[in-house]
N, C-alpha and C. Protein backbone atom coordinates (compact mmCIF):
# COMPACT_ATOMS: atom_id res chain seq x y z
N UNK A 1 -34.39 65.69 18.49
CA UNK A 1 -33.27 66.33 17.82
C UNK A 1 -32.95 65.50 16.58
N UNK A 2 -33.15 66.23 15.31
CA UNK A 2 -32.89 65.65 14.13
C UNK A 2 -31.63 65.92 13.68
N UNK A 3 -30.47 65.14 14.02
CA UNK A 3 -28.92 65.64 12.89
C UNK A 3 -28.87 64.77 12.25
N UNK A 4 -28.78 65.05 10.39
CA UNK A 4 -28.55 64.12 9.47
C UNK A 4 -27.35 64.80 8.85
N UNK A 5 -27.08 64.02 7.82
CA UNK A 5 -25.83 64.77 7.27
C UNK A 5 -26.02 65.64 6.25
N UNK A 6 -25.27 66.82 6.21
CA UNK A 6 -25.95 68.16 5.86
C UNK A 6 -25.86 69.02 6.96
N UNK A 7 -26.37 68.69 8.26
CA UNK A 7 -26.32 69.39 9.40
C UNK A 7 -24.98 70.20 9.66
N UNK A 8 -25.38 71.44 10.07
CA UNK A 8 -24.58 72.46 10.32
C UNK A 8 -24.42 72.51 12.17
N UNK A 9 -23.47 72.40 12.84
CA UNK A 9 -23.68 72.73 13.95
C UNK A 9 -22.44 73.71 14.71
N UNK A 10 -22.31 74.43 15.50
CA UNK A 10 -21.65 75.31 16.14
C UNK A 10 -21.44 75.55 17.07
N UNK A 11 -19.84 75.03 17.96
CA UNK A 11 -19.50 74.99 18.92
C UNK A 11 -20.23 76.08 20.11
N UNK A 12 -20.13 75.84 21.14
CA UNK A 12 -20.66 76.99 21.91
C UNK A 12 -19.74 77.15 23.44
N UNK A 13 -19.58 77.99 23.75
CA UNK A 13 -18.64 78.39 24.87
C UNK A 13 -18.36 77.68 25.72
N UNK A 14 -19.69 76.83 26.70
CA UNK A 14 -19.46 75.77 27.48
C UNK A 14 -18.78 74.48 27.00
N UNK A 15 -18.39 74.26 25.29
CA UNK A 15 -17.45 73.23 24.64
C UNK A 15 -16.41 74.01 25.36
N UNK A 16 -16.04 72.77 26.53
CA UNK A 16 -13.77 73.22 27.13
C UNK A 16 -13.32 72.58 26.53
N UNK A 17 -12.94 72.63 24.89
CA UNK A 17 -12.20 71.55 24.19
C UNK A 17 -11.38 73.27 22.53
N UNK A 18 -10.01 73.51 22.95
CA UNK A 18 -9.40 74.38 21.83
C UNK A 18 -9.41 73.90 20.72
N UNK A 19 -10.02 72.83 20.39
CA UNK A 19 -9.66 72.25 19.00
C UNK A 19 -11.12 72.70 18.13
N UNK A 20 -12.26 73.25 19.04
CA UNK A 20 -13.76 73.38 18.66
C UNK A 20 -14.01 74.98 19.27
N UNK A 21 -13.06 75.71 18.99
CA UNK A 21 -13.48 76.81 19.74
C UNK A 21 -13.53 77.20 18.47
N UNK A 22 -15.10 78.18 18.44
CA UNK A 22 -15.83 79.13 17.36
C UNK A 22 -15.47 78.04 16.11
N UNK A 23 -15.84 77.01 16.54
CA UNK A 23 -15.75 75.86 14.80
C UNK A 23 -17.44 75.81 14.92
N UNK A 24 -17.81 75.84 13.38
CA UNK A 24 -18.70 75.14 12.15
C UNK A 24 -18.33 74.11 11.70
N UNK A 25 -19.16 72.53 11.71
CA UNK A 25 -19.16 71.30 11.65
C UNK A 25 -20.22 71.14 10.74
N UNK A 26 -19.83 70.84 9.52
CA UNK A 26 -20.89 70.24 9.01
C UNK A 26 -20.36 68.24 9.02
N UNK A 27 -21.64 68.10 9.58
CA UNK A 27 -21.91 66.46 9.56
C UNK A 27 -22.16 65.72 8.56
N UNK A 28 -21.28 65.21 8.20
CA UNK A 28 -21.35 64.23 7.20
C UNK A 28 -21.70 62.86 6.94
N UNK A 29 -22.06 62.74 7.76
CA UNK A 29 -22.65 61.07 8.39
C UNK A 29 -23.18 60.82 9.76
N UNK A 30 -24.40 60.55 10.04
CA UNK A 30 -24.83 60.44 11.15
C UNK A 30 -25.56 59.23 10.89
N UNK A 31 -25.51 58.05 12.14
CA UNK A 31 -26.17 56.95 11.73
C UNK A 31 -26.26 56.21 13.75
N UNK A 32 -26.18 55.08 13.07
CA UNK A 32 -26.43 53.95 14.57
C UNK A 32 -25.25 53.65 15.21
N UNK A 33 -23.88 53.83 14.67
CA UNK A 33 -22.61 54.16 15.30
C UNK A 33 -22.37 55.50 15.64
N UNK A 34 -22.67 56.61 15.22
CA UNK A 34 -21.98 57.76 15.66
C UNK A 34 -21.95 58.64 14.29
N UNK A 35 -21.12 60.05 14.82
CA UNK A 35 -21.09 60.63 13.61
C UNK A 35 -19.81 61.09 13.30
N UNK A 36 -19.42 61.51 11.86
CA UNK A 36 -18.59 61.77 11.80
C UNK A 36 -18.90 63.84 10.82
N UNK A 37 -17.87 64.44 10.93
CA UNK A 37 -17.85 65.66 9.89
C UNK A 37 -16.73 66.36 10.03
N UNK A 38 -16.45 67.49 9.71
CA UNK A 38 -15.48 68.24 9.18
C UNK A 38 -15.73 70.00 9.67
N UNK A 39 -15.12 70.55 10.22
CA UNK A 39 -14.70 72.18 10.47
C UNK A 39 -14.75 72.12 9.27
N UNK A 40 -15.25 73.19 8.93
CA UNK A 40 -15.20 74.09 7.35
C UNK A 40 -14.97 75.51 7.76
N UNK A 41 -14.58 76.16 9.09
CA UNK A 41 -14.53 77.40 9.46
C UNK A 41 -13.21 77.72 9.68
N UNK A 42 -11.95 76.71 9.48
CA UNK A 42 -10.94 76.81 10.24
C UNK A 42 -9.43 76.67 9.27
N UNK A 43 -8.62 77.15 8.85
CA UNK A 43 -8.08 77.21 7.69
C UNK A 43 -6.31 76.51 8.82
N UNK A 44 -6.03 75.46 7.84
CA UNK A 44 -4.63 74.98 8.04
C UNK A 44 -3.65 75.98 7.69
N UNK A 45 -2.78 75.64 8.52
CA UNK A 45 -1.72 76.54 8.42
C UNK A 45 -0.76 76.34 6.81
N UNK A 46 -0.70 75.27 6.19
CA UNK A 46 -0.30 74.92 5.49
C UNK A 46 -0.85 74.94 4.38
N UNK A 47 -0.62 75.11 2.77
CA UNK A 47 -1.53 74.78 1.75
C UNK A 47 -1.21 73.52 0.98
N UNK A 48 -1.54 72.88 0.05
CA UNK A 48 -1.89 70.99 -0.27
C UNK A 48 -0.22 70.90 -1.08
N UNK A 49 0.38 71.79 -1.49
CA UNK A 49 1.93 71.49 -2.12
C UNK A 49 2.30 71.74 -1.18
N UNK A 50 2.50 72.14 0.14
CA UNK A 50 3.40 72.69 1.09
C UNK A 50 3.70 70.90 1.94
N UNK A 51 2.77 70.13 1.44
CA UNK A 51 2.74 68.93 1.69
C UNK A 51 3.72 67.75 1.03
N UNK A 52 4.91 66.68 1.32
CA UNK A 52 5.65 66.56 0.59
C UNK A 52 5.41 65.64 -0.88
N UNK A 53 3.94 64.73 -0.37
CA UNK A 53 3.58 64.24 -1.28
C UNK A 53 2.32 64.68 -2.47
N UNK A 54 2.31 65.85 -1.90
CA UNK A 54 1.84 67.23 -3.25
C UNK A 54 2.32 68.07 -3.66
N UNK A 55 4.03 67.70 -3.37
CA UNK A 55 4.52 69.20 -3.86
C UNK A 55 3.99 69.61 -5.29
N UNK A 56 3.85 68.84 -6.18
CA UNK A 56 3.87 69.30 -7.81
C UNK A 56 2.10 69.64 -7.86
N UNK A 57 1.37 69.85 -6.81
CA UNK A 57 0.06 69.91 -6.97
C UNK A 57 0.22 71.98 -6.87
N UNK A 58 -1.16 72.56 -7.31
CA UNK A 58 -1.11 73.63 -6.74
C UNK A 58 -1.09 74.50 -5.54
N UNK A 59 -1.25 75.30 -5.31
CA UNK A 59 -1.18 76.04 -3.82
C UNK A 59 -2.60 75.97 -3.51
N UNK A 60 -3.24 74.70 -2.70
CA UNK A 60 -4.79 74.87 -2.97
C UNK A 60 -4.51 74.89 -1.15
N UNK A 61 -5.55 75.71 -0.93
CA UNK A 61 -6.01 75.25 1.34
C UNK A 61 -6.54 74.57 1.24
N UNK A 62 -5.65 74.30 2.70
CA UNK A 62 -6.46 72.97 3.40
C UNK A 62 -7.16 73.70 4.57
N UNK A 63 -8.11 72.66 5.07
CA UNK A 63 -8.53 73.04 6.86
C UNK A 63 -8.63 72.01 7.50
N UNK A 64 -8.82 72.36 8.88
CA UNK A 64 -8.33 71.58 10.19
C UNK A 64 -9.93 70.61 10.12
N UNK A 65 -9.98 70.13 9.78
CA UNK A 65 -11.51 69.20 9.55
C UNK A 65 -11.09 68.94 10.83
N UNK A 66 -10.27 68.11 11.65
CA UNK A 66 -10.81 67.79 13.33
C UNK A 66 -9.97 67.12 13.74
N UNK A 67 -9.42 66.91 15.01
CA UNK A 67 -8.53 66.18 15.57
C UNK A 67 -8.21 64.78 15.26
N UNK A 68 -9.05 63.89 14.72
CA UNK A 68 -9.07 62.52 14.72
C UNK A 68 -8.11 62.64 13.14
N UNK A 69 -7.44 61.23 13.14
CA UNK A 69 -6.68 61.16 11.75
C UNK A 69 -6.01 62.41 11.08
N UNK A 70 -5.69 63.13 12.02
CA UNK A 70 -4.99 64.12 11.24
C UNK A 70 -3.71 63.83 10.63
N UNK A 71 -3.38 62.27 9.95
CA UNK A 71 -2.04 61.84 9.00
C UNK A 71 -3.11 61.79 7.84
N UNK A 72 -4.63 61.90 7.73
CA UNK A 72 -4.74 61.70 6.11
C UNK A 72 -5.85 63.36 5.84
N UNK A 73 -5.82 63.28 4.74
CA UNK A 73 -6.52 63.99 4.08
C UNK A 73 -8.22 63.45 3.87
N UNK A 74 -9.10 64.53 3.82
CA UNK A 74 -10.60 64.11 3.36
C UNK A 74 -11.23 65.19 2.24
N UNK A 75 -12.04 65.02 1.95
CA UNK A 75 -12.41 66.50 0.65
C UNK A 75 -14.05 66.27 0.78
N UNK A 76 -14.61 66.98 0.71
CA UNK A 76 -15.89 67.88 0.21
C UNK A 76 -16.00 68.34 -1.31
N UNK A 77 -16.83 68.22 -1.70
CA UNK A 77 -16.62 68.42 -3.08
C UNK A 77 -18.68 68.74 -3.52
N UNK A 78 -18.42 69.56 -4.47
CA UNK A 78 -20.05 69.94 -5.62
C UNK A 78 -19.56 70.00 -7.06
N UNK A 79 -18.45 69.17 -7.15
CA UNK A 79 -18.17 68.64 -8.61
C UNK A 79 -18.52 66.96 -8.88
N UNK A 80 -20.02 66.67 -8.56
CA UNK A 80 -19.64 64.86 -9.43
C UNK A 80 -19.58 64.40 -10.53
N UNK A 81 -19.55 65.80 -11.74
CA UNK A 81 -19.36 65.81 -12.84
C UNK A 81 -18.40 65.10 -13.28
N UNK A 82 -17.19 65.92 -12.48
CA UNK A 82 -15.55 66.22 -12.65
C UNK A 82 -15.10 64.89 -11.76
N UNK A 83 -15.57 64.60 -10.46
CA UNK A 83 -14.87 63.48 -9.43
C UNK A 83 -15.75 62.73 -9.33
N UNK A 84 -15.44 61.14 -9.64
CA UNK A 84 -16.33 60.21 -9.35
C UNK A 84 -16.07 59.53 -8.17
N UNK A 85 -16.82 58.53 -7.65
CA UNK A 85 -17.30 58.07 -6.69
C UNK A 85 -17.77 58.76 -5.29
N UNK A 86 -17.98 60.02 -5.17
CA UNK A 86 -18.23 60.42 -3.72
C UNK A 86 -19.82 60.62 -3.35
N UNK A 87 -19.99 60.23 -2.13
CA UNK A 87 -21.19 60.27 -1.87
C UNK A 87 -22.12 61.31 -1.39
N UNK A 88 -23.07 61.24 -1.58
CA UNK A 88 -23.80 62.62 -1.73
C UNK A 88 -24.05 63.04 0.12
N UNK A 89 -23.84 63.85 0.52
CA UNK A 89 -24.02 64.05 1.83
C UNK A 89 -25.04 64.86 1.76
N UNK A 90 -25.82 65.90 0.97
CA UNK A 90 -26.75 66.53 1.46
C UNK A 90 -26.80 67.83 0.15
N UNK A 91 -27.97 67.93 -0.36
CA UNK A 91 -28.20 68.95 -1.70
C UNK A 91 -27.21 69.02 -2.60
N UNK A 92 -26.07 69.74 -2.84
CA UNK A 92 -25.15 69.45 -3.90
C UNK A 92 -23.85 68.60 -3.46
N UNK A 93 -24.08 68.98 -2.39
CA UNK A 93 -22.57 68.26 -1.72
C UNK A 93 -22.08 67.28 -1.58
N UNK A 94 -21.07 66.83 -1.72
CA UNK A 94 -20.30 65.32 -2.01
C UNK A 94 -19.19 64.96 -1.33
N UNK A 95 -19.10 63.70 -0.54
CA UNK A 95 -17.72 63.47 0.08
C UNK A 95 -17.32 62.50 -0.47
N UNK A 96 -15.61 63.30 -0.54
CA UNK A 96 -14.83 62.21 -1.23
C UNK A 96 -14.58 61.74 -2.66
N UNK A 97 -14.44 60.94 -3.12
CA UNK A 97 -14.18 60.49 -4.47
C UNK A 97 -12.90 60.22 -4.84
N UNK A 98 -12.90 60.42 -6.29
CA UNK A 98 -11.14 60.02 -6.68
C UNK A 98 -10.63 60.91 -6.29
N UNK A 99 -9.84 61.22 -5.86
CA UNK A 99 -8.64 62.00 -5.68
C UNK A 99 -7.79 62.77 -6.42
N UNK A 100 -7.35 61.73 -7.04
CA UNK A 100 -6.42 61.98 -8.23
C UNK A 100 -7.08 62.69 -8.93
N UNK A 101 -8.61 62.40 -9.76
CA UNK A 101 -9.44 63.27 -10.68
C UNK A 101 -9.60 64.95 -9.92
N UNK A 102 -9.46 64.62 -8.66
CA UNK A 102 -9.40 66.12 -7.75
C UNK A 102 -8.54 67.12 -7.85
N UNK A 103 -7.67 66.13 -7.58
CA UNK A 103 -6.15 66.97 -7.95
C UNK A 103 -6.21 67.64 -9.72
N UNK A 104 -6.07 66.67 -10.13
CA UNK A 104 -6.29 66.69 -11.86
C UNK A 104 -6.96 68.10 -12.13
N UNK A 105 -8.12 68.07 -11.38
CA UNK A 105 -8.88 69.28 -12.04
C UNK A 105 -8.30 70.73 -10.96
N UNK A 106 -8.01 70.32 -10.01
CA UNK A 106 -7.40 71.66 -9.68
C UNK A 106 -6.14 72.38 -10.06
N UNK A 107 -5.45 71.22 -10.79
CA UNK A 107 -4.60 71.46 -11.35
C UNK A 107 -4.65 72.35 -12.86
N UNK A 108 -6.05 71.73 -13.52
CA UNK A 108 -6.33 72.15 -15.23
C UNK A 108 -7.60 73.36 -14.35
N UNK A 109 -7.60 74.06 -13.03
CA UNK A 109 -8.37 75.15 -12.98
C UNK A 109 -9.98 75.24 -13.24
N UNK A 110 -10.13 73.58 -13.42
CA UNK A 110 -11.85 73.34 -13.73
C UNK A 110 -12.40 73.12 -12.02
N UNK A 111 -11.52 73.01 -11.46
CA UNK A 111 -12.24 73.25 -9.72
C UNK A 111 -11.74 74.28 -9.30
N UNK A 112 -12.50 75.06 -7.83
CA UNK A 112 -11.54 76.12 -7.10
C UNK A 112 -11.96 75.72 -6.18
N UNK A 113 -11.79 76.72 -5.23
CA UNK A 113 -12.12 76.37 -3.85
C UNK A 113 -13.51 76.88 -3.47
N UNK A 114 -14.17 76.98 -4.59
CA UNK A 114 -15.94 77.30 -4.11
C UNK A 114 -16.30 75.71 -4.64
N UNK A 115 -15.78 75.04 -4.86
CA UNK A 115 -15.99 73.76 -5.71
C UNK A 115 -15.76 72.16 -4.98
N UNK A 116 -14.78 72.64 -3.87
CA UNK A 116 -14.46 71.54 -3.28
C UNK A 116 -13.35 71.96 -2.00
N UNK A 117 -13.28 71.75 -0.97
CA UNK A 117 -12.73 71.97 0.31
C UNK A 117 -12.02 70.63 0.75
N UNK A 118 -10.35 70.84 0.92
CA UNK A 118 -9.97 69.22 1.92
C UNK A 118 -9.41 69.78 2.96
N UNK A 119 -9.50 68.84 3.77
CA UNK A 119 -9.36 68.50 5.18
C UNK A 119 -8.33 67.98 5.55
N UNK A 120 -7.51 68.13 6.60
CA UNK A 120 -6.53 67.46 7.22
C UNK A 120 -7.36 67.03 8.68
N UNK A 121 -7.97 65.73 8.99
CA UNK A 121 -8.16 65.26 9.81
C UNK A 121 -9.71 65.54 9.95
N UNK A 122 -10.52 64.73 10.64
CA UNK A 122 -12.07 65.25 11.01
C UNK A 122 -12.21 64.92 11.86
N UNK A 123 -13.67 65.24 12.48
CA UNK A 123 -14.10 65.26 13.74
C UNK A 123 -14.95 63.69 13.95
N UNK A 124 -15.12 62.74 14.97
CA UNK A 124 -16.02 62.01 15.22
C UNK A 124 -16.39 61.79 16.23
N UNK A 125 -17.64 61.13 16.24
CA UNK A 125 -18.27 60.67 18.07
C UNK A 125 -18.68 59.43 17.83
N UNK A 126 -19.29 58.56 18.59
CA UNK A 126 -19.65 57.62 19.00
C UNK A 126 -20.66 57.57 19.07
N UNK A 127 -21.78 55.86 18.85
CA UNK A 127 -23.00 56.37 19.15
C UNK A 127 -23.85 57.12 20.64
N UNK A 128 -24.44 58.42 19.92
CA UNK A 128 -25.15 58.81 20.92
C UNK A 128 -24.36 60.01 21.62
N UNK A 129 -23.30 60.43 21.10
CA UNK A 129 -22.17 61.19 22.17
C UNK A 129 -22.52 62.30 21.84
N UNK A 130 -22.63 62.69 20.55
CA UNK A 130 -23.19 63.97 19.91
C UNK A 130 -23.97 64.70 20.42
N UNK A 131 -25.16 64.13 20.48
CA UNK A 131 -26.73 64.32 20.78
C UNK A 131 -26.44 64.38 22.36
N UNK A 132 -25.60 63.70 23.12
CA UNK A 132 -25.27 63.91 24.67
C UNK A 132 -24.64 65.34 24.66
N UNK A 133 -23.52 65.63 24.17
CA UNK A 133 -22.47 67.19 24.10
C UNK A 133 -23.94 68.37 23.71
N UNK A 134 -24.84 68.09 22.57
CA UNK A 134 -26.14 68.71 22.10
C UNK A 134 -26.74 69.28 23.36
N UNK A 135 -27.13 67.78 24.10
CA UNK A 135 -28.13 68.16 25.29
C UNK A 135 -27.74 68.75 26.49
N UNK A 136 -26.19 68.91 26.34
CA UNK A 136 -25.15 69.28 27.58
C UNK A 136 -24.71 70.65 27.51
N UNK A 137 -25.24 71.45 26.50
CA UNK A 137 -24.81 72.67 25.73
C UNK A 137 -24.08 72.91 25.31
N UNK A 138 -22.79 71.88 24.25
CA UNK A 138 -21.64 72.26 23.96
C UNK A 138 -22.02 72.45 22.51
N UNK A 139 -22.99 72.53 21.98
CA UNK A 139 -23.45 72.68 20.37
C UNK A 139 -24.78 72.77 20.32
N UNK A 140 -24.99 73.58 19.27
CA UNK A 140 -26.06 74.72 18.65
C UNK A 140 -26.12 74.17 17.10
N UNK A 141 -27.60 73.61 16.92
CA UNK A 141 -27.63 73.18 15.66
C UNK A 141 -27.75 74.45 14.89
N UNK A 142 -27.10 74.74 13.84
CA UNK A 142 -27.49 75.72 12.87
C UNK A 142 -28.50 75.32 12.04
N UNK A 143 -29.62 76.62 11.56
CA UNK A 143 -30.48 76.16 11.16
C UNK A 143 -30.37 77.43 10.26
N UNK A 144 -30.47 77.21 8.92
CA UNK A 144 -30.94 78.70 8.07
C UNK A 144 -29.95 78.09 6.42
N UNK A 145 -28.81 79.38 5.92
CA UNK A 145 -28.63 79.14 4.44
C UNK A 145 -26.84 79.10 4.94
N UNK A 146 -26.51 78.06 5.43
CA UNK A 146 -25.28 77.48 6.06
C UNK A 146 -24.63 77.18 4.48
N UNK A 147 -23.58 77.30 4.39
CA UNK A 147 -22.37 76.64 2.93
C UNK A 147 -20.95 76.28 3.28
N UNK A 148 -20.89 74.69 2.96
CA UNK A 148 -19.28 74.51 3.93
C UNK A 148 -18.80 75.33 2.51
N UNK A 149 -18.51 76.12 1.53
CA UNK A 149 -17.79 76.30 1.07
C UNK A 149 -18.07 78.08 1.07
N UNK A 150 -18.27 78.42 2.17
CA UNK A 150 -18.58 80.15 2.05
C UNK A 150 -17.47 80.77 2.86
């Protein structure tokens, strides 16, 4: 079983956990500790000004990236034009970066939301836990023309 980051995977019925029901995970890091990624299927109830320390930002969504750390924010991004420092997770895609340059441009309308996705909280495992839940049937690698931003 190959999951690198990029990997698309999809809860499956025998997951007894409400926080992963009918979620899409793309993995953003998989290594010798564990992995970490983000729901891209699951939309917060809230949008990024409804937040008190964005009120003056625009009405951009957020989503439920995953139970863990849900006090900070994370972003996805296919602007490294526009946001520097984030790292490339897989073909155009990018996690993270400045922030502020994030905001900035969603603010001046040079990003949307086909451009970059944040997160309130993400998902992680431990080494090896993944690939255990995998072999246990609680996830279905997706394989085909997957887009965290579709």
């Amino acid at each position: 079983m190959n999951i690198t980051a990029g990997t698309f995977l999809s809860s499956l019925p025998s997951l007894n956990d409400t926080n992963f029901e009918q979620a899409v995970i793309l993995i953003t890091e998989h290594n010798e500790k564990g992995a970490m990624g983000f729901v891209v299927n699951k939309a917060f109830p809230r949008k990024l000004n409804e937040l008190e320390e964005f009120k003056h930002t625009p009405a951009f969504p957020l989503h439920e990236g995953g139970p863990v750390e849900q006090e900070h924010l994370f972003f996805i991004h296919r602007r490294p034009d526009l946001i520097e420092g984030g790292a490339l997770i897989s073909g155009e895609v990018y996690l993270g970066g400045d922030f502020k340059q994030a905001v900035a441009c969603m603010s001046s309308k040079k990003i949307t939301e086909k451009d970059l996705k944040i997160f309130v909280g993400y998902c992680g495992w431990d080494d090896d836990q993944l690939e255990e839940e995998i072999k246990e049937g609680s996830w279905r690698i997706l394989v085909g023309e997957e887009d965290a931003f579709s």
